[in-house]
N, C-alpha and C. Protein backbone atom coordinates (compact mmCIF):
# COMPACT_ATOMS: atom_id res chain seq x y z
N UNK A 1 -28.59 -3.04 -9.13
CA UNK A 1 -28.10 -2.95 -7.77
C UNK A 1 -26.57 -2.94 -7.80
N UNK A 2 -26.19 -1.88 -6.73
CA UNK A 2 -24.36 -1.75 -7.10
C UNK A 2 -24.03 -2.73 -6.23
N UNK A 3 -22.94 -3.29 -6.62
CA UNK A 3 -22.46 -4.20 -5.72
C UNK A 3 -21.09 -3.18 -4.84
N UNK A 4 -20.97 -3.79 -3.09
CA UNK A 4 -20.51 -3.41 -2.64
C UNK A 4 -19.71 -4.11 -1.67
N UNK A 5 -18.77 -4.04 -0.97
CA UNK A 5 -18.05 -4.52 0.05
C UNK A 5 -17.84 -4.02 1.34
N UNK A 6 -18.30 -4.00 2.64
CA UNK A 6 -17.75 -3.43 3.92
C UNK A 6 -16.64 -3.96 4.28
N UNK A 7 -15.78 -3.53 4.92
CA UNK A 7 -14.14 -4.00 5.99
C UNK A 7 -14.84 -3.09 7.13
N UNK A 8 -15.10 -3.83 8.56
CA UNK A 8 -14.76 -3.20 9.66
C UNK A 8 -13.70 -3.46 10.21
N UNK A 9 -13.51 -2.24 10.61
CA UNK A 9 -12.04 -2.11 11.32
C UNK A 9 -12.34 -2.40 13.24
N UNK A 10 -11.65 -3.30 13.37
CA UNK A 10 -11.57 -3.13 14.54
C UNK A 10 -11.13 -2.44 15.45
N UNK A 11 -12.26 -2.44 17.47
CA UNK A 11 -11.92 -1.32 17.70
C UNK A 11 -11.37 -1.85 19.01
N UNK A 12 -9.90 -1.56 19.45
CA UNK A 12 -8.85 -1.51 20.45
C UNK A 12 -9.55 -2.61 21.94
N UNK A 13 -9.31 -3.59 21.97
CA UNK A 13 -10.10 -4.60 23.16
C UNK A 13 -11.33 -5.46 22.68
N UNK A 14 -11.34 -5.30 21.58
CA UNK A 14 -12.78 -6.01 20.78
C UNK A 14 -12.36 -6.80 19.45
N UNK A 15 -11.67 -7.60 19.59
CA UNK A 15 -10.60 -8.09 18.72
C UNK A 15 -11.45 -9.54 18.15
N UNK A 16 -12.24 -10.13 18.80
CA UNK A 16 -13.17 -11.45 18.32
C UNK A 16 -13.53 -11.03 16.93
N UNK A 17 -13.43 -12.15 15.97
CA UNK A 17 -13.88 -12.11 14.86
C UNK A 17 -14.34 -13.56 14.54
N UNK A 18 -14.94 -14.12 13.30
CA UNK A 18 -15.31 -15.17 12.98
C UNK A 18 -13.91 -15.86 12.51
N UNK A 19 -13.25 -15.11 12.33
CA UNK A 19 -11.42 -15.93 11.62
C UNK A 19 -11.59 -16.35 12.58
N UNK A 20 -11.18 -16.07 13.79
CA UNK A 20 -10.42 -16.07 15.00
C UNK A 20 -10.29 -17.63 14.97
N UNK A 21 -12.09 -17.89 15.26
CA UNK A 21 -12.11 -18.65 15.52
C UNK A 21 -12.18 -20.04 14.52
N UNK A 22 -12.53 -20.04 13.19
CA UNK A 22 -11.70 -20.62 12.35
C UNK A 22 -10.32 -20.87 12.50
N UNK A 23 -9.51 -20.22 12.57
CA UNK A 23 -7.72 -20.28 12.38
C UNK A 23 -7.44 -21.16 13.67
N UNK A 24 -7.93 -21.20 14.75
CA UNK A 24 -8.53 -22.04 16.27
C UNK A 24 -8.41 -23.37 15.79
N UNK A 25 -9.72 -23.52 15.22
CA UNK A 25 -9.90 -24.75 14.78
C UNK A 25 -8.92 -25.06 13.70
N UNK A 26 -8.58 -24.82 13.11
CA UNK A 26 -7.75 -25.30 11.97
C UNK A 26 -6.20 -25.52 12.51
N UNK A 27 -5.81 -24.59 13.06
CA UNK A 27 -4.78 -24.95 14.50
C UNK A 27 -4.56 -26.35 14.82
N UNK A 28 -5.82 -26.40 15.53
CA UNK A 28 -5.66 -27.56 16.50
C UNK A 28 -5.78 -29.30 15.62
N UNK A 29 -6.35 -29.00 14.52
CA UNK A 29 -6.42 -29.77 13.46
C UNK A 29 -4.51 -30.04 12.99
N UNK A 30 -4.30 -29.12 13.14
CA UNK A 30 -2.39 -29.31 12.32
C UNK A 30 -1.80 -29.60 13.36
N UNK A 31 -2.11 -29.66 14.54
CA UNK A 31 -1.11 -29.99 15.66
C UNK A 31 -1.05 -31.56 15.56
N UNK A 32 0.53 -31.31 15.49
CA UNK A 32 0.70 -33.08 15.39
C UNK A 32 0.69 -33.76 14.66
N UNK A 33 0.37 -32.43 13.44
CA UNK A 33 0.18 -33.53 12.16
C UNK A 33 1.74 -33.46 11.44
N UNK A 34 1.92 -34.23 10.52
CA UNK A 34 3.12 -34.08 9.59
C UNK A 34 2.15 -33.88 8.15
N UNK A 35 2.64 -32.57 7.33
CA UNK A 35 1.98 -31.91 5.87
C UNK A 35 2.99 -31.80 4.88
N UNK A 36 3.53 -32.28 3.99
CA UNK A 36 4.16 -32.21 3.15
C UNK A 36 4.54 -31.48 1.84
N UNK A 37 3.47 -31.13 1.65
CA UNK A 37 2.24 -30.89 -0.06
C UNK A 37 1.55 -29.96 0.56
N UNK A 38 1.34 -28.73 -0.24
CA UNK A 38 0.21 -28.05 0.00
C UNK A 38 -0.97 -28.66 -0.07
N UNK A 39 -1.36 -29.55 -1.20
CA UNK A 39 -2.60 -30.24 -1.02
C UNK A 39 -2.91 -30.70 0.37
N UNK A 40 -1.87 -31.70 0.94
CA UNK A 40 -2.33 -32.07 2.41
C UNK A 40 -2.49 -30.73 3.40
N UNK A 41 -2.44 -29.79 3.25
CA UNK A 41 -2.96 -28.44 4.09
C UNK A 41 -4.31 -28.24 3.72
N UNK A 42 -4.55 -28.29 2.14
CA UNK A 42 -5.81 -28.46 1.51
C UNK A 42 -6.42 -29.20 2.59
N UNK A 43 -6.41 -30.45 2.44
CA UNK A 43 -7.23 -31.47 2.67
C UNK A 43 -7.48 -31.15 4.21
N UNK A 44 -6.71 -30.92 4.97
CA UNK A 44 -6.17 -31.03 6.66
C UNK A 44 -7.22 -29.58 7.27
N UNK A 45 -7.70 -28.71 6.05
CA UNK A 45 -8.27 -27.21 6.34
C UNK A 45 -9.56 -28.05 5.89
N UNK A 46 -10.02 -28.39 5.41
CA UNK A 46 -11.32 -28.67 5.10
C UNK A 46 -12.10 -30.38 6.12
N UNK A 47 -11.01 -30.58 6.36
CA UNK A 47 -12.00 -31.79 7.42
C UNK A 47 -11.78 -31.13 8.98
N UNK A 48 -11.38 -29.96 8.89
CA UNK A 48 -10.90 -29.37 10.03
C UNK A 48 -12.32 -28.86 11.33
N UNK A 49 -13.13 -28.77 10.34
CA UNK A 49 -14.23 -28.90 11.00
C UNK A 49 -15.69 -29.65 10.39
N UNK A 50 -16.00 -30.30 11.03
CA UNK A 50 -17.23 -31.53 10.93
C UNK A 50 -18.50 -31.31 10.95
N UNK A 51 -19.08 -30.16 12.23
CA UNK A 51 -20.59 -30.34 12.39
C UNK A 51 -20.36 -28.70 12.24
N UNK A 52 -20.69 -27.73 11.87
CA UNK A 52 -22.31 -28.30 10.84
C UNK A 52 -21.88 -29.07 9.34
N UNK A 53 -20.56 -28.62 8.80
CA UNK A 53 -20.49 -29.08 7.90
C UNK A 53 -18.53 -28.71 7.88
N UNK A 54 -18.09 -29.37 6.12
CA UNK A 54 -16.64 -29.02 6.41
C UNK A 54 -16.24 -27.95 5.65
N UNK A 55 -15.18 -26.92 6.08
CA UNK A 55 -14.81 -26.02 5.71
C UNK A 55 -14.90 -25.61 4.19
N UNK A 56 -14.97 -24.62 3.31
CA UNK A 56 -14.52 -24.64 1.83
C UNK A 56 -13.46 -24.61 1.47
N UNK A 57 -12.17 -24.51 0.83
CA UNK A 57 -11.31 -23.92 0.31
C UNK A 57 -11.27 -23.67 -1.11
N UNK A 58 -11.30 -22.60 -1.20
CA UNK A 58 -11.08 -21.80 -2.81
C UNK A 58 -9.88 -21.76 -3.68
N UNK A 59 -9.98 -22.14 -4.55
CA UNK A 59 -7.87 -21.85 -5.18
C UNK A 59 -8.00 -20.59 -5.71
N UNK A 60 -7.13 -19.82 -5.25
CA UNK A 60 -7.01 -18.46 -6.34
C UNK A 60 -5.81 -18.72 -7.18
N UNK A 61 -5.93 -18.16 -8.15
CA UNK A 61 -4.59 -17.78 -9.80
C UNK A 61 -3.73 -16.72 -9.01
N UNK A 62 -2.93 -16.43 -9.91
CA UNK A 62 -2.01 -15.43 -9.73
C UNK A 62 -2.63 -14.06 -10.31
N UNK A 63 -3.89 -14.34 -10.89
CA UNK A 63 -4.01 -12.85 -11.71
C UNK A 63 -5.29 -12.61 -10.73
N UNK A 64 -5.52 -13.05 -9.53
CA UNK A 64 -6.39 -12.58 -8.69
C UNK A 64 -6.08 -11.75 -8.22
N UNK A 65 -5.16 -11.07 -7.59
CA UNK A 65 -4.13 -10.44 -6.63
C UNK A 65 -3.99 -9.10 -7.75
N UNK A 66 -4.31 -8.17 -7.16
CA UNK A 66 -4.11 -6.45 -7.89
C UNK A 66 -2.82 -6.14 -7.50
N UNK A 67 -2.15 -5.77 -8.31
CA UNK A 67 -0.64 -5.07 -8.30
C UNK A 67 -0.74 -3.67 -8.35
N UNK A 68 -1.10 -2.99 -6.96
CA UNK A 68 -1.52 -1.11 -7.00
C UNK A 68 -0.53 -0.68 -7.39
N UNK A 69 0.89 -0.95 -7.48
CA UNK A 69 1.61 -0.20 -7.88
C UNK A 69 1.54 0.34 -9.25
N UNK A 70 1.04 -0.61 -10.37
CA UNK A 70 0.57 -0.48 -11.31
C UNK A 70 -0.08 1.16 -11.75
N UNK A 71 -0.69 1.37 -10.65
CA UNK A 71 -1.61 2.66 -10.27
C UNK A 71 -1.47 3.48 -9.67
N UNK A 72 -0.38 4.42 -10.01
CA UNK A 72 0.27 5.51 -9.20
C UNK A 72 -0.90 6.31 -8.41
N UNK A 73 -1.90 6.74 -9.38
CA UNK A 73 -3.02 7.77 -9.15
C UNK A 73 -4.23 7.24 -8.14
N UNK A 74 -3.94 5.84 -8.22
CA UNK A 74 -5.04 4.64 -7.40
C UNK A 74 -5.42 5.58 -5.69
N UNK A 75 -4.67 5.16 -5.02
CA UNK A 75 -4.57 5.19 -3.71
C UNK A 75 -3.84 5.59 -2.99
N UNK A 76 -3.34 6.64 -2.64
CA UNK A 76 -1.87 6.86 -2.22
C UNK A 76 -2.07 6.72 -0.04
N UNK A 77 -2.95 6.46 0.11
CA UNK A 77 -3.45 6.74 1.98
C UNK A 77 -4.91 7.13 1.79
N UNK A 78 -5.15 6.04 2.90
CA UNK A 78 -6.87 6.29 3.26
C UNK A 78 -7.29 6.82 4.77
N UNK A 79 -6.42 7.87 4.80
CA UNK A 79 -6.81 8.71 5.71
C UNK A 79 -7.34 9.80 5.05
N UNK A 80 -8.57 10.26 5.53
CA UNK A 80 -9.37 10.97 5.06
C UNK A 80 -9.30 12.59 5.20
N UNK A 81 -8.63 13.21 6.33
CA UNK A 81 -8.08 14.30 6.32
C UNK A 81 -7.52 14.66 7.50
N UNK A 82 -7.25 15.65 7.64
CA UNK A 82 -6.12 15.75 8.74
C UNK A 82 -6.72 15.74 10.22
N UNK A 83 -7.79 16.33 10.40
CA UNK A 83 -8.55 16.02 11.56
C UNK A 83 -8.95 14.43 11.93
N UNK A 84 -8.94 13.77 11.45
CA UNK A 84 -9.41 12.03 11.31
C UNK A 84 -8.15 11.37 10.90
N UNK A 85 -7.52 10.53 11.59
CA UNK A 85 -6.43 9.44 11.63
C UNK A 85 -7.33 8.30 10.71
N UNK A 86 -6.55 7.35 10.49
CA UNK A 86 -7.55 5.95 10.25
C UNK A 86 -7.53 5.38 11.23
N UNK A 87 -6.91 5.68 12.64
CA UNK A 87 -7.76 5.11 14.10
C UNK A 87 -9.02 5.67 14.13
N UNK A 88 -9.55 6.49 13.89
CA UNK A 88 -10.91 6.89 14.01
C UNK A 88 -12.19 6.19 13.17
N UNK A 89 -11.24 5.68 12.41
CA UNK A 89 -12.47 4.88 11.06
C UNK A 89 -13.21 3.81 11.90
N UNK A 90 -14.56 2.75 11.59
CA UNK A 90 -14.39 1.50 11.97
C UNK A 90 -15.47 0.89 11.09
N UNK A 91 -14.84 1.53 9.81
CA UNK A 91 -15.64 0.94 8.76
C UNK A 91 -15.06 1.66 7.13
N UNK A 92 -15.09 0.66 6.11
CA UNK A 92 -14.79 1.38 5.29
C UNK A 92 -15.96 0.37 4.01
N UNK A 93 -15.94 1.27 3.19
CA UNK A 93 -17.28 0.56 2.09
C UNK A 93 -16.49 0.77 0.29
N UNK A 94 -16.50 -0.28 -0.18
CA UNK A 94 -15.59 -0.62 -1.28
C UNK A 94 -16.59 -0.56 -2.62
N UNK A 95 -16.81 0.05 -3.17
CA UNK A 95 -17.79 0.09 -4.39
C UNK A 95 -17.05 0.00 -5.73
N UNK A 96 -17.95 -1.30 -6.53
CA UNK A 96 -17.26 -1.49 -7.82
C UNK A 96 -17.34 -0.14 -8.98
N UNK A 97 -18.06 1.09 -8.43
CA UNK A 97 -17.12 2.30 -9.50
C UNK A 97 -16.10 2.60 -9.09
N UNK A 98 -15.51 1.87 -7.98
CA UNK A 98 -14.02 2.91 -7.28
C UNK A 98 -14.09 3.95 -6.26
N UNK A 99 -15.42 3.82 -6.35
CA UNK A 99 -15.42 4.56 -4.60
C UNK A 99 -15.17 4.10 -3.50
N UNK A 100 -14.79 4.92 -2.77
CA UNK A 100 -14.33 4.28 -1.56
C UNK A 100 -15.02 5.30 -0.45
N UNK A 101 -15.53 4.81 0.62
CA UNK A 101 -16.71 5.60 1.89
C UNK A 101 -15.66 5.18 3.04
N UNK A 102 -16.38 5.75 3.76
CA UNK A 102 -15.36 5.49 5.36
C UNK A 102 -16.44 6.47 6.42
N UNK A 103 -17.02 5.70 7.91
CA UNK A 103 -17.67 5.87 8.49
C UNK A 103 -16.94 5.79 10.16
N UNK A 104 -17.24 6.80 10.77
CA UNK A 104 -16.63 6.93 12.17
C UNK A 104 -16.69 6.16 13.51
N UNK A 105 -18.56 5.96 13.19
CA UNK A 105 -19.18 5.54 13.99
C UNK A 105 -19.96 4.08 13.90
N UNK A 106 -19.91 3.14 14.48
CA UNK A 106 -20.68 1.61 13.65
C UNK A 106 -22.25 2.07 14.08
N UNK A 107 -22.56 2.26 14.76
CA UNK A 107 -24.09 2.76 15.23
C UNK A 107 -24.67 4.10 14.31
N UNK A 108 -24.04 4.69 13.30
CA UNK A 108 -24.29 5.64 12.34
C UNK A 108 -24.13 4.78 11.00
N UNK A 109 -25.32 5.37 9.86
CA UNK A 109 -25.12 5.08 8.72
C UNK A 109 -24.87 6.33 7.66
N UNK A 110 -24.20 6.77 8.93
CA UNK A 110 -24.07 8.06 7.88
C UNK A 110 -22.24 8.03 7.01
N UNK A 111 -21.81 7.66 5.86
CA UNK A 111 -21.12 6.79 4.71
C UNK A 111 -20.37 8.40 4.60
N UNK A 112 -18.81 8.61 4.28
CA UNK A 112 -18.70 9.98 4.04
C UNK A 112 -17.75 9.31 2.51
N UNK A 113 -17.55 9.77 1.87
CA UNK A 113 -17.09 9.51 0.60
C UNK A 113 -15.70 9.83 0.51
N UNK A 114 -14.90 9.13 0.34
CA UNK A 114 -13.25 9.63 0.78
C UNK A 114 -12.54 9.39 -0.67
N UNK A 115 -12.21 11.22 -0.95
CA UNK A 115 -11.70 11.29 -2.11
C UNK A 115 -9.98 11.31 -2.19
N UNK A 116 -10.23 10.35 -3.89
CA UNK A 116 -8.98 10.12 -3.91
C UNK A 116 -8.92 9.85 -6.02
N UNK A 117 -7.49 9.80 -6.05
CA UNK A 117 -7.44 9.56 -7.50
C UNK A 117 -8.34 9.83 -8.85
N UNK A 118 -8.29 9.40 -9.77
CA UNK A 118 -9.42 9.16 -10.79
C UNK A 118 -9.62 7.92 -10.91
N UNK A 119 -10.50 7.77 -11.61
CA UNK A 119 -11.36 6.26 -11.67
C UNK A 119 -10.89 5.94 -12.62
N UNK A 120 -10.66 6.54 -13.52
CA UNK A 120 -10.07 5.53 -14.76
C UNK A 120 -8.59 5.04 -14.75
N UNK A 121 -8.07 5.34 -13.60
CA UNK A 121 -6.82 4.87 -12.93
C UNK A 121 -7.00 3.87 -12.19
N UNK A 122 -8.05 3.67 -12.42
CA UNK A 122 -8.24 2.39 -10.40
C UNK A 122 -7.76 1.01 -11.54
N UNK A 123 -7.97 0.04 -10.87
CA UNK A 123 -8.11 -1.21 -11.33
C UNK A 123 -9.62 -1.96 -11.16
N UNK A 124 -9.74 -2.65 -12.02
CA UNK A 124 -11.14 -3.40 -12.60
C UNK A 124 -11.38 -4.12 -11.21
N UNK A 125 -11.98 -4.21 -10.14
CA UNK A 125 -12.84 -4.91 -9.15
C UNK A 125 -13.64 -6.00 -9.75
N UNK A 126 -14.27 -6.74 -11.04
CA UNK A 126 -14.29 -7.59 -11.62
C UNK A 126 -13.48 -8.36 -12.10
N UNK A 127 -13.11 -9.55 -12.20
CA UNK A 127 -12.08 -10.36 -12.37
C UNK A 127 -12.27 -10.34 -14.38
């Protein structure tokens, strides 16, 4: 089974997301507080919310983070062609061979394949 990733793009007045309302809560958690230490942001994000349970926080490295520049041939714009802006997108699909899809419509599953670069230029999507 390929593994894959969606990003929807949001569409102009429909702006609610599940962050939203995370970053809300975590907000109102720092108000008032005094944080010193990143750890105490640590700590202050994860008791930030109680029921059902408390937040996670993950540490990432420095070698998590892809440096595209690295990859001239990678990506240069994910606009798909001249008739289609990337306002028109509201979805894009991330596949660990380096493909990259992009869909118009959220009520369609119809995936169009948006070409770009070579693959043996991309960067490794496995850590």
């Amino acid at each position: 089974m390929e593994k894959t990733a969606e990003q929807k793009i949001l569409e102009r007045g429909h702006t609610q997301m599940e962050v939203n309302s995370v970053y809300a809560t975590i907000v109102r958690r720092l108000r008032n507080m005094d944080t010193y230490l990143p750890l105490g942001y640590v700590n202050l994000i994860k008791a930030a919310r109680i029921n059902p349970r408390l937040y996670k926080v993950h540490y990432l490295a420095f070698d998590f983070f892809k440096d595209f520049d690295k990859y001239p041939d990678a990506l240069k714009s994910i606009k798909p062609f001249k008739e289609v802006n990337t306002t028109d997108m509201c979805a894009l699909k991330y596949n660990v061979g380096g493909s990259l899809a992009f869909k118009l419509n959220f009520s369609s599953d119809d995936w169009q394949t948006l070409q770009f670069g070579r693959k043996e230029n991309l960067p490794s999507t496995e850590p």
